[in-house]
PDB file of N, CA and C in Angstrom:
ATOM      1  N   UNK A   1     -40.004 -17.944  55.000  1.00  0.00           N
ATOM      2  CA  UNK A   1     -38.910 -18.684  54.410  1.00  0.00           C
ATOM      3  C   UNK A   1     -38.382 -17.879  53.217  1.00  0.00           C
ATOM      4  N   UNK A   2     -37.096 -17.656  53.451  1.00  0.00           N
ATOM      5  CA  UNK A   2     -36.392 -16.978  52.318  1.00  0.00           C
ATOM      6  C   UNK A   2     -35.964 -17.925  50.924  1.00  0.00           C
ATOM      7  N   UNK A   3     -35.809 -17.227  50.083  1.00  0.00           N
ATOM      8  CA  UNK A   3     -35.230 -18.389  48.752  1.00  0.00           C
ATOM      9  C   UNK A   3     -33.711 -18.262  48.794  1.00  0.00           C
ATOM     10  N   UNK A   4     -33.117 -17.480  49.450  1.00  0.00           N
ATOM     11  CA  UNK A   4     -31.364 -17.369  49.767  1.00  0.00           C
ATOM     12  C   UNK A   4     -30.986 -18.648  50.198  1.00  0.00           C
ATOM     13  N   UNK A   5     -31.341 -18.908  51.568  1.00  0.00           N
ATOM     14  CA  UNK A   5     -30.835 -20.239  52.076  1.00  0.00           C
ATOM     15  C   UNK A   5     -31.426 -21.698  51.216  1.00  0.00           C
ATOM     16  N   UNK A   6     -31.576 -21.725  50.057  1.00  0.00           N
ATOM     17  CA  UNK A   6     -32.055 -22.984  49.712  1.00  0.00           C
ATOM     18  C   UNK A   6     -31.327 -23.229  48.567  1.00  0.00           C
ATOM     19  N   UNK A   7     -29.941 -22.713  48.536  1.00  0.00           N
ATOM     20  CA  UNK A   7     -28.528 -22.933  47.155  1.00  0.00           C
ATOM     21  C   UNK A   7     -27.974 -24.308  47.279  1.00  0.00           C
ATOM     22  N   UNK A   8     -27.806 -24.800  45.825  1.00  0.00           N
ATOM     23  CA  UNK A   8     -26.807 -26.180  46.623  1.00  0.00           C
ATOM     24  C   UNK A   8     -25.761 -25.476  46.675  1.00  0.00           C
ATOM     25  N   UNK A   9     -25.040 -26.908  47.430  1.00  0.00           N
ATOM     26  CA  UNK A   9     -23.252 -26.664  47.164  1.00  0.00           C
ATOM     27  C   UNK A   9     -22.753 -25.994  46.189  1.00  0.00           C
ATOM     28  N   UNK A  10     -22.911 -26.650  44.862  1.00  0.00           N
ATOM     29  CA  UNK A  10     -22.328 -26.160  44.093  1.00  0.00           C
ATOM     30  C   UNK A  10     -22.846 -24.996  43.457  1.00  0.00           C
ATOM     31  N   UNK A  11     -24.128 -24.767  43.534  1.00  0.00           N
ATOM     32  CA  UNK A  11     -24.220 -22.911  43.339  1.00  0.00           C
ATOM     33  C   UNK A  11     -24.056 -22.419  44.284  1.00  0.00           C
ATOM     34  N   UNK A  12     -23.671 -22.577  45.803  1.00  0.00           N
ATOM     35  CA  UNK A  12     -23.127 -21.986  46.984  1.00  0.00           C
ATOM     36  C   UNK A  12     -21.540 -21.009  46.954  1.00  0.00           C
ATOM     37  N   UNK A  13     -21.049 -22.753  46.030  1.00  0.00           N
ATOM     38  CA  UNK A  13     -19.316 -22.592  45.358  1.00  0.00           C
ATOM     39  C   UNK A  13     -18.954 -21.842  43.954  1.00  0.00           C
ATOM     40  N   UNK A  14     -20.890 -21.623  43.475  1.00  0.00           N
ATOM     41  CA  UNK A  14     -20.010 -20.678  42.358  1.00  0.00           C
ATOM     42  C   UNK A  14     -20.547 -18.652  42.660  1.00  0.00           C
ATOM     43  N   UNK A  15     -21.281 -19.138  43.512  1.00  0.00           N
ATOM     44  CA  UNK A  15     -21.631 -17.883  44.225  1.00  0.00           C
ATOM     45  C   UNK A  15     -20.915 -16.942  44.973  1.00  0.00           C
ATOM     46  N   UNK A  16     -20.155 -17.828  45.401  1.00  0.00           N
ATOM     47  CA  UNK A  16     -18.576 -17.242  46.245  1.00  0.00           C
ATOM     48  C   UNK A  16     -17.605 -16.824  44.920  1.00  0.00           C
ATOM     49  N   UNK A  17     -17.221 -17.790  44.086  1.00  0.00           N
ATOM     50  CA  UNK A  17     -15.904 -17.478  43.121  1.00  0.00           C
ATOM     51  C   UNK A  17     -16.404 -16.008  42.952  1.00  0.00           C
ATOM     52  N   UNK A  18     -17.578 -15.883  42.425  1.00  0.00           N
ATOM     53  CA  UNK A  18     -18.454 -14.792  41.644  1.00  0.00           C
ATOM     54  C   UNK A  18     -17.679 -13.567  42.333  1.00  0.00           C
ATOM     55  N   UNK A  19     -18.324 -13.666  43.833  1.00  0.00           N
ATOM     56  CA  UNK A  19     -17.360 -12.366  44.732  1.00  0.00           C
ATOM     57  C   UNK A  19     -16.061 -12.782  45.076  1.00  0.00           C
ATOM     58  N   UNK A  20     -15.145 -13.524  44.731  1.00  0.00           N
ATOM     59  CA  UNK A  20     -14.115 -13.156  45.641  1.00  0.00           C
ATOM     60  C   UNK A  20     -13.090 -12.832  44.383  1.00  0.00           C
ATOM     61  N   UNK A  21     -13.770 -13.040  42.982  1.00  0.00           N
ATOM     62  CA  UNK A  21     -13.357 -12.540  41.667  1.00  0.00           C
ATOM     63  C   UNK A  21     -13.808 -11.193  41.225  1.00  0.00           C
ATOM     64  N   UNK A  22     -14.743 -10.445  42.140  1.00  0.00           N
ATOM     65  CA  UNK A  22     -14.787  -8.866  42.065  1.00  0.00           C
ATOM     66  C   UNK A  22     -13.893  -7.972  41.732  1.00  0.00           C
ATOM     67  N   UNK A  23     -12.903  -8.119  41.963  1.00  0.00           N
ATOM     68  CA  UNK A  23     -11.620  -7.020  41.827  1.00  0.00           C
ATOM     69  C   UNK A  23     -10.868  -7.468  40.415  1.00  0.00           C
ATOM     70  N   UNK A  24     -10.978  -9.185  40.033  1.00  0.00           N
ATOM     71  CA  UNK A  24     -10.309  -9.387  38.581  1.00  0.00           C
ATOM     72  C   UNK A  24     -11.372  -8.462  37.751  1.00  0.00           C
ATOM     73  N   UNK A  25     -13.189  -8.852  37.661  1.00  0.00           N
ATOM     74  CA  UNK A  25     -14.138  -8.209  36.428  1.00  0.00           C
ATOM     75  C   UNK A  25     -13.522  -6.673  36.406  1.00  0.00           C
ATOM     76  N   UNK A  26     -13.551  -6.106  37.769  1.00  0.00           N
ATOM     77  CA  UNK A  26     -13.748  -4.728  37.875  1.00  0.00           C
ATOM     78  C   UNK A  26     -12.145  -4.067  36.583  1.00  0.00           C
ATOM     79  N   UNK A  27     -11.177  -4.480  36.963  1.00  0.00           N
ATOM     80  CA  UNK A  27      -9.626  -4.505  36.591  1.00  0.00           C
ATOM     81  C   UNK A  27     -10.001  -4.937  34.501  1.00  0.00           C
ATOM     82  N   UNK A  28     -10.523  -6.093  34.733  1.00  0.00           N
ATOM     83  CA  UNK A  28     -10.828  -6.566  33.193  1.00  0.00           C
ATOM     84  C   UNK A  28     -11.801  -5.141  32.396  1.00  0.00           C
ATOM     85  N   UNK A  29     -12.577  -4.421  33.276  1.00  0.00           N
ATOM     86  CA  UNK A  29     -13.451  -3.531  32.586  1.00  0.00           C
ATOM     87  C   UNK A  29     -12.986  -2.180  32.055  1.00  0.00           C
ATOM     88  N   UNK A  30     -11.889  -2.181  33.421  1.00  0.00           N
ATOM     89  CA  UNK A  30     -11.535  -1.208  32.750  1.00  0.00           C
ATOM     90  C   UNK A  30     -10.551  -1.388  32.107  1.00  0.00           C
ATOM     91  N   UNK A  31      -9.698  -2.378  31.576  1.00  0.00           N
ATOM     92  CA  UNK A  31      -9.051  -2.654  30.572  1.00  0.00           C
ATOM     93  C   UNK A  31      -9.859  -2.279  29.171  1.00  0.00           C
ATOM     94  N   UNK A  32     -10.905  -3.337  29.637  1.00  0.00           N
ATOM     95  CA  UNK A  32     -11.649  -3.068  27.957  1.00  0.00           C
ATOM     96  C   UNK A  32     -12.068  -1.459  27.802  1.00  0.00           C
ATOM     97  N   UNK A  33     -12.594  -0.524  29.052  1.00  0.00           N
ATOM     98  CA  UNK A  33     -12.887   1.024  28.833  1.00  0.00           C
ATOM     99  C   UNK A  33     -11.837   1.537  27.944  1.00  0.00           C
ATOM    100  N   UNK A  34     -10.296   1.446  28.538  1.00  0.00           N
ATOM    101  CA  UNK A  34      -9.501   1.783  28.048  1.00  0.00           C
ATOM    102  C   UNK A  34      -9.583   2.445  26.377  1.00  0.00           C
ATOM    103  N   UNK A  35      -9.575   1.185  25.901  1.00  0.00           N
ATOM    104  CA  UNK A  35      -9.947   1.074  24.575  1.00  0.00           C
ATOM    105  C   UNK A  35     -11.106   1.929  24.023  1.00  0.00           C
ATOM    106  N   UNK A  36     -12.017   2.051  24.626  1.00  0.00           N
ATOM    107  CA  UNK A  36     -13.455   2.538  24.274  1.00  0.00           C
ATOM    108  C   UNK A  36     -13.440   3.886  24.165  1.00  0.00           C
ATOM    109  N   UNK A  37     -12.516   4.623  25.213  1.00  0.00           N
ATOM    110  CA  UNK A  37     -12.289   5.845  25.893  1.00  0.00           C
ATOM    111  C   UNK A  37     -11.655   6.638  24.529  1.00  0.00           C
ATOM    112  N   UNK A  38     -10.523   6.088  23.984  1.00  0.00           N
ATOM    113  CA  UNK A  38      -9.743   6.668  22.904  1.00  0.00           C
ATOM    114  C   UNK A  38     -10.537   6.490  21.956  1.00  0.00           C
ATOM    115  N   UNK A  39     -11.335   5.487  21.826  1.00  0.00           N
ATOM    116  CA  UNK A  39     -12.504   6.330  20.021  1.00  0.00           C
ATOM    117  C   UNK A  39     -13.719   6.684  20.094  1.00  0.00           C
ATOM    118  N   UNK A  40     -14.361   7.030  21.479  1.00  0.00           N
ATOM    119  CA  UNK A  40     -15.578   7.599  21.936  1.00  0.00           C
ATOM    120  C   UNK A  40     -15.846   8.872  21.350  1.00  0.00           C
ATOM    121  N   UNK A  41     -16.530   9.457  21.212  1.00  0.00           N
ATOM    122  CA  UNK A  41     -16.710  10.877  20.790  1.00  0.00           C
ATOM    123  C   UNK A  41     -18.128  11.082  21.133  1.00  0.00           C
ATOM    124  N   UNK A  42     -17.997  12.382  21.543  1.00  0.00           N
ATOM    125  CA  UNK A  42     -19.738  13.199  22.373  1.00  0.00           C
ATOM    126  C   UNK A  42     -19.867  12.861  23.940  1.00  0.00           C
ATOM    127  N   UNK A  43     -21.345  12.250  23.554  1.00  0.00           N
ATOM    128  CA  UNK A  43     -22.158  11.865  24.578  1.00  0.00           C
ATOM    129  C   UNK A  43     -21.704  10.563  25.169  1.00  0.00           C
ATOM    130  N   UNK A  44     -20.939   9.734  23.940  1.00  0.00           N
ATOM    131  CA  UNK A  44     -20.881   8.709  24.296  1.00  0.00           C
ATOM    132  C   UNK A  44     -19.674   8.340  25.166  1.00  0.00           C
ATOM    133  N   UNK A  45     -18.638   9.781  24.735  1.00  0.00           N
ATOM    134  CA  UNK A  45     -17.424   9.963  25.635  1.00  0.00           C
ATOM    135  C   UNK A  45     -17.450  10.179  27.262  1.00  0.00           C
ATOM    136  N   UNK A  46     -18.740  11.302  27.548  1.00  0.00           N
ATOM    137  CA  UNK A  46     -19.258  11.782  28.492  1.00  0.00           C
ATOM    138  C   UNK A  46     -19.285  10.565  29.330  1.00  0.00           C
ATOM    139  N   UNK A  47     -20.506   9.364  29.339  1.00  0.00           N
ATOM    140  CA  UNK A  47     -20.302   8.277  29.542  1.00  0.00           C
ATOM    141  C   UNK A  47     -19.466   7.192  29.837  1.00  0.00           C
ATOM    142  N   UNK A  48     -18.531   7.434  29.283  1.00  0.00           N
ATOM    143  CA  UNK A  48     -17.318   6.523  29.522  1.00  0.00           C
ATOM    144  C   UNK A  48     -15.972   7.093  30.170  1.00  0.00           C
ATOM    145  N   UNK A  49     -16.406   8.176  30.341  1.00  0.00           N
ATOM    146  CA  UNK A  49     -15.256   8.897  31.237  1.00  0.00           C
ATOM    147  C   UNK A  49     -16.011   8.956  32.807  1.00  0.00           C
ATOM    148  N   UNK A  50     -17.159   8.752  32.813  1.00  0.00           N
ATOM    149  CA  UNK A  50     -18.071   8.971  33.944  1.00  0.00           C
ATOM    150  C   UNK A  50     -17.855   7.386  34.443  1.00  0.00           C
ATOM    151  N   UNK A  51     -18.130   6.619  33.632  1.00  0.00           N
ATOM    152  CA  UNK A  51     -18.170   4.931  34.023  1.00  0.00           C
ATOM    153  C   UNK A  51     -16.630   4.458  34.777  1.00  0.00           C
ATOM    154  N   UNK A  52     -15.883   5.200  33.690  1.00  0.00           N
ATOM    155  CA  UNK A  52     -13.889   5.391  34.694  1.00  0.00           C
ATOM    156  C   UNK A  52     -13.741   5.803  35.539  1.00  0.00           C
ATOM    157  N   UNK A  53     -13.953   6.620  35.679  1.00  0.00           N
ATOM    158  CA  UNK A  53     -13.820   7.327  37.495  1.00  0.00           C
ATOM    159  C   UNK A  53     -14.698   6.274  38.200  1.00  0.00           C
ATOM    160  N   UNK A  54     -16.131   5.916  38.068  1.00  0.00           N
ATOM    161  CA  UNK A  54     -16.429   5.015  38.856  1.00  0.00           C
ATOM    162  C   UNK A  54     -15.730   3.812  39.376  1.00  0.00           C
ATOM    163  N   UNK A  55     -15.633   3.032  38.147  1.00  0.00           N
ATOM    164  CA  UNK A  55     -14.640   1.702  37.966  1.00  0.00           C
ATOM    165  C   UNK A  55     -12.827   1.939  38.617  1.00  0.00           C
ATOM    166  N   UNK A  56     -12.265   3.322  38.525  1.00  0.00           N
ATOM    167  CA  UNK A  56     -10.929   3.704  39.441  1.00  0.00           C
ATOM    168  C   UNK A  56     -11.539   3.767  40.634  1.00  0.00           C
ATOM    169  N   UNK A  57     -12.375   3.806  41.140  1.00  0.00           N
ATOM    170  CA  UNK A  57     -12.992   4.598  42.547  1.00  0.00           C
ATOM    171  C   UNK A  57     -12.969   2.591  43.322  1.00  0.00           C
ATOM    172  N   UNK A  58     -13.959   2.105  42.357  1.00  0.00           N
ATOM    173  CA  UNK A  58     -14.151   1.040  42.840  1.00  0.00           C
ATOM    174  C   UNK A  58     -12.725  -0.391  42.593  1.00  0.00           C
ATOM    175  N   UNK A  59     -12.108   0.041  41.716  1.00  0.00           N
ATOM    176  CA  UNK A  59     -10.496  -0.454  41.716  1.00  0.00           C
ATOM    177  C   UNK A  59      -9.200  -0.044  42.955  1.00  0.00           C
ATOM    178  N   UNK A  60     -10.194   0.563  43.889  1.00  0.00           N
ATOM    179  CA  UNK A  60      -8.907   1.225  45.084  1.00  0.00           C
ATOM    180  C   UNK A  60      -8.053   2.269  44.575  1.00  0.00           C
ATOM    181  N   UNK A  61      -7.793   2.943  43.349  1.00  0.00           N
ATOM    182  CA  UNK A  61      -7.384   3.912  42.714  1.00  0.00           C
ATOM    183  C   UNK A  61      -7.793   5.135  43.418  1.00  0.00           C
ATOM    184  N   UNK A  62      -7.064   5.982  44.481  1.00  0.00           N
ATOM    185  CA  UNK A  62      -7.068   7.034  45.316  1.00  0.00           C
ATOM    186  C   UNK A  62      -7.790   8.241  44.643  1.00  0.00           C
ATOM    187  N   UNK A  63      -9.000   8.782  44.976  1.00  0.00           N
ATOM    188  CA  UNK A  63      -9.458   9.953  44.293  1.00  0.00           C
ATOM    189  C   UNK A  63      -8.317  10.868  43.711  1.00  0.00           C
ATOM    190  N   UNK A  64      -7.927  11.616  44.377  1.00  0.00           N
ATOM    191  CA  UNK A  64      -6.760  12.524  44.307  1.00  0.00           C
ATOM    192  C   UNK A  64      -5.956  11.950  42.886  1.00  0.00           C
ATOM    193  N   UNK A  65      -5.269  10.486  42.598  1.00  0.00           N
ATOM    194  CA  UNK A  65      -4.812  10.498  41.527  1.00  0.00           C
ATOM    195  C   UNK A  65      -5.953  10.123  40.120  1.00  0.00           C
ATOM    196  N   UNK A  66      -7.162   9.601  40.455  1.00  0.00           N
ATOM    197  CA  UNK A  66      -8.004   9.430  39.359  1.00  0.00           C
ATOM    198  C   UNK A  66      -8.950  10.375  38.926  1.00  0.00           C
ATOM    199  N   UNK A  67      -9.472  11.535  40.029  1.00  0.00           N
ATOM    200  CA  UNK A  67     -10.695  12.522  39.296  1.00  0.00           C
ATOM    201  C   UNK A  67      -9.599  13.591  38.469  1.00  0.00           C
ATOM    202  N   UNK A  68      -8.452  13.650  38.910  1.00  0.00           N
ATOM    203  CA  UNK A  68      -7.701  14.680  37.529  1.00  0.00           C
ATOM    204  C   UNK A  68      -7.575  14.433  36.088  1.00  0.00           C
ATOM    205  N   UNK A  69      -7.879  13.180  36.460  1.00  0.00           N
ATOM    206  CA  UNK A  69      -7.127  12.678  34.963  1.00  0.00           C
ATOM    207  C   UNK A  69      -8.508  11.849  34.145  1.00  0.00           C
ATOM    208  N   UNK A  70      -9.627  12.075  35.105  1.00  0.00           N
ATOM    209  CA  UNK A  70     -10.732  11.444  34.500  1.00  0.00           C
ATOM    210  C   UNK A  70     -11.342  13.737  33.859  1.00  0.00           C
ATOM    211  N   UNK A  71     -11.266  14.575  34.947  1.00  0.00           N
ATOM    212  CA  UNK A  71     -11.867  15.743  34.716  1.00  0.00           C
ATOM    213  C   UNK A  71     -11.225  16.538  33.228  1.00  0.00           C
ATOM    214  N   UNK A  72      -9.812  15.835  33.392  1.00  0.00           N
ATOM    215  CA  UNK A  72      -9.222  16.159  32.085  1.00  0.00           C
ATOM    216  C   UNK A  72      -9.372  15.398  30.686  1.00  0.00           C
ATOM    217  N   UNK A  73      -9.857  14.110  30.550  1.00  0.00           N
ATOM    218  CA  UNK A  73      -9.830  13.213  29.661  1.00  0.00           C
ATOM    219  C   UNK A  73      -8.601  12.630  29.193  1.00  0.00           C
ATOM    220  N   UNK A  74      -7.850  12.598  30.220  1.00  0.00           N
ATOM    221  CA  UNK A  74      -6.600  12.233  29.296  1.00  0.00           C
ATOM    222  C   UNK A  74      -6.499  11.155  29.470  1.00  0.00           C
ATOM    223  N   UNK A  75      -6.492  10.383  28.309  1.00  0.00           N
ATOM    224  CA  UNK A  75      -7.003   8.984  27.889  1.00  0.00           C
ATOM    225  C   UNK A  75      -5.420   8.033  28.200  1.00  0.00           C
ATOM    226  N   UNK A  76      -4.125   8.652  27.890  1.00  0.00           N
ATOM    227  CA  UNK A  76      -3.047   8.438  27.951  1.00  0.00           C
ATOM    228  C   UNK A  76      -2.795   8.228  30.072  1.00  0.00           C
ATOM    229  N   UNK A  77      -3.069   9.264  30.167  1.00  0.00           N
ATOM    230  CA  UNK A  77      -3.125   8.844  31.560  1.00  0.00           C
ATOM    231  C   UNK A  77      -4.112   7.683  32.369  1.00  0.00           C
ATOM    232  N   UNK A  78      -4.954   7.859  31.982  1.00  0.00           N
ATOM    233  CA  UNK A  78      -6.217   6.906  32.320  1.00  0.00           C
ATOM    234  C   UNK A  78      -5.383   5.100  32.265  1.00  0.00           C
ATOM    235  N   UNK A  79      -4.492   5.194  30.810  1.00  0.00           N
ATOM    236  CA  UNK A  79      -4.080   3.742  30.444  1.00  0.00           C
ATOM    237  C   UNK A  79      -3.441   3.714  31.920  1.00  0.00           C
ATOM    238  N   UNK A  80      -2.731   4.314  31.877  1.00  0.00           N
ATOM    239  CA  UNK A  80      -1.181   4.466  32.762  1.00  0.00           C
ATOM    240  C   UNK A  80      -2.107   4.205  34.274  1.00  0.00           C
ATOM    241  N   UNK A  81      -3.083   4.668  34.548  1.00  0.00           N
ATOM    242  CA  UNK A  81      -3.649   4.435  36.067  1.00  0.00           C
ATOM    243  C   UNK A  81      -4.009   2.761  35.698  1.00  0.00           C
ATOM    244  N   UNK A  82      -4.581   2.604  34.945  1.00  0.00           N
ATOM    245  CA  UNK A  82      -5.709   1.120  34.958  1.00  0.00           C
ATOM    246  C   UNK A  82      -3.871  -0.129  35.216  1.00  0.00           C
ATOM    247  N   UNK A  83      -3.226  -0.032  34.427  1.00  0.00           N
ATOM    248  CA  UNK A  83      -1.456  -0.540  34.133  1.00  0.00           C
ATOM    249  C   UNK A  83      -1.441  -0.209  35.640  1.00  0.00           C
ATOM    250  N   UNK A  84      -0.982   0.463  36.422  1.00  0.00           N
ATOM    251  CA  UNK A  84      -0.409   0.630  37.950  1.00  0.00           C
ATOM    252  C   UNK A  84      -1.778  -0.258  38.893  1.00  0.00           C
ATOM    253  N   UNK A  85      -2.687  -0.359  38.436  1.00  0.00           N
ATOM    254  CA  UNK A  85      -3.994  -1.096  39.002  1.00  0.00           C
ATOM    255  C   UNK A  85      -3.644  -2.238  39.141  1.00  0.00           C
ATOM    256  N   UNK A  86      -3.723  -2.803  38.002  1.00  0.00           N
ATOM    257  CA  UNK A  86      -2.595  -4.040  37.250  1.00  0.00           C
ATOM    258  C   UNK A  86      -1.739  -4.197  37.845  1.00  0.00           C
ATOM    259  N   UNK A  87      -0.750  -3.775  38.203  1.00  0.00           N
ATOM    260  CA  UNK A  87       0.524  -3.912  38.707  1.00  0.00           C
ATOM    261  C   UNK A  87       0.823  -4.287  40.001  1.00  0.00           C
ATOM    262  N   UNK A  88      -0.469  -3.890  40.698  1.00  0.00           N
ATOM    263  CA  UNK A  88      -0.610  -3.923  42.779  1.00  0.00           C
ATOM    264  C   UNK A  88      -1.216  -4.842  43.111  1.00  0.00           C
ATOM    265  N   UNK A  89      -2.254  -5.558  41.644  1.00  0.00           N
ATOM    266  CA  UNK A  89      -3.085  -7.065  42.583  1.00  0.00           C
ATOM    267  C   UNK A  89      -2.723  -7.900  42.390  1.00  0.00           C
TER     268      UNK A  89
END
């Protein structure tokens, strides 16, 4: 006997919102990266340019237009991808 099948309803119903609201958190994160990206410095930049490309990858953001602009750091561009992200859901 598994512990999966034994949810009520209503954690059944908030178990679903959870995923079918995947694409708003993902969109909200990298909003907030955004921000993070322009006063990062070092290691901690390294990190958060690494976490963006992930979060564009997993936002439907086409390799081809997101690893250039993540390999370059350009933070100005980065806004401008996450805004066109924004713009398509």
């Amino acid at each position: 006997m598994t512990y999966g099948g034994h949810f009520s309803k209503t954690a059944k119903k908030a178990i679903n919102r959870f995923y079918e609201h995947a694409d708003t958190r993902t969109l909200t994160q990298l909003q907030e990266l955004v921000g993070e990206v322009f006063l990062a410095e070092g290691k901690a930049a390294d990190k958060l340019w690494s976490k963006a490309g992930d979060l564009l990858t997993k936002a439907g953001v086409p390799p081809a237009k997101s690893a250039p602009v993540v390999e370059a750091r350009n933070a100005k561009a980065f806004a401008e991808l996450v805004a066109d992200a924004l713009k398509r859901k």
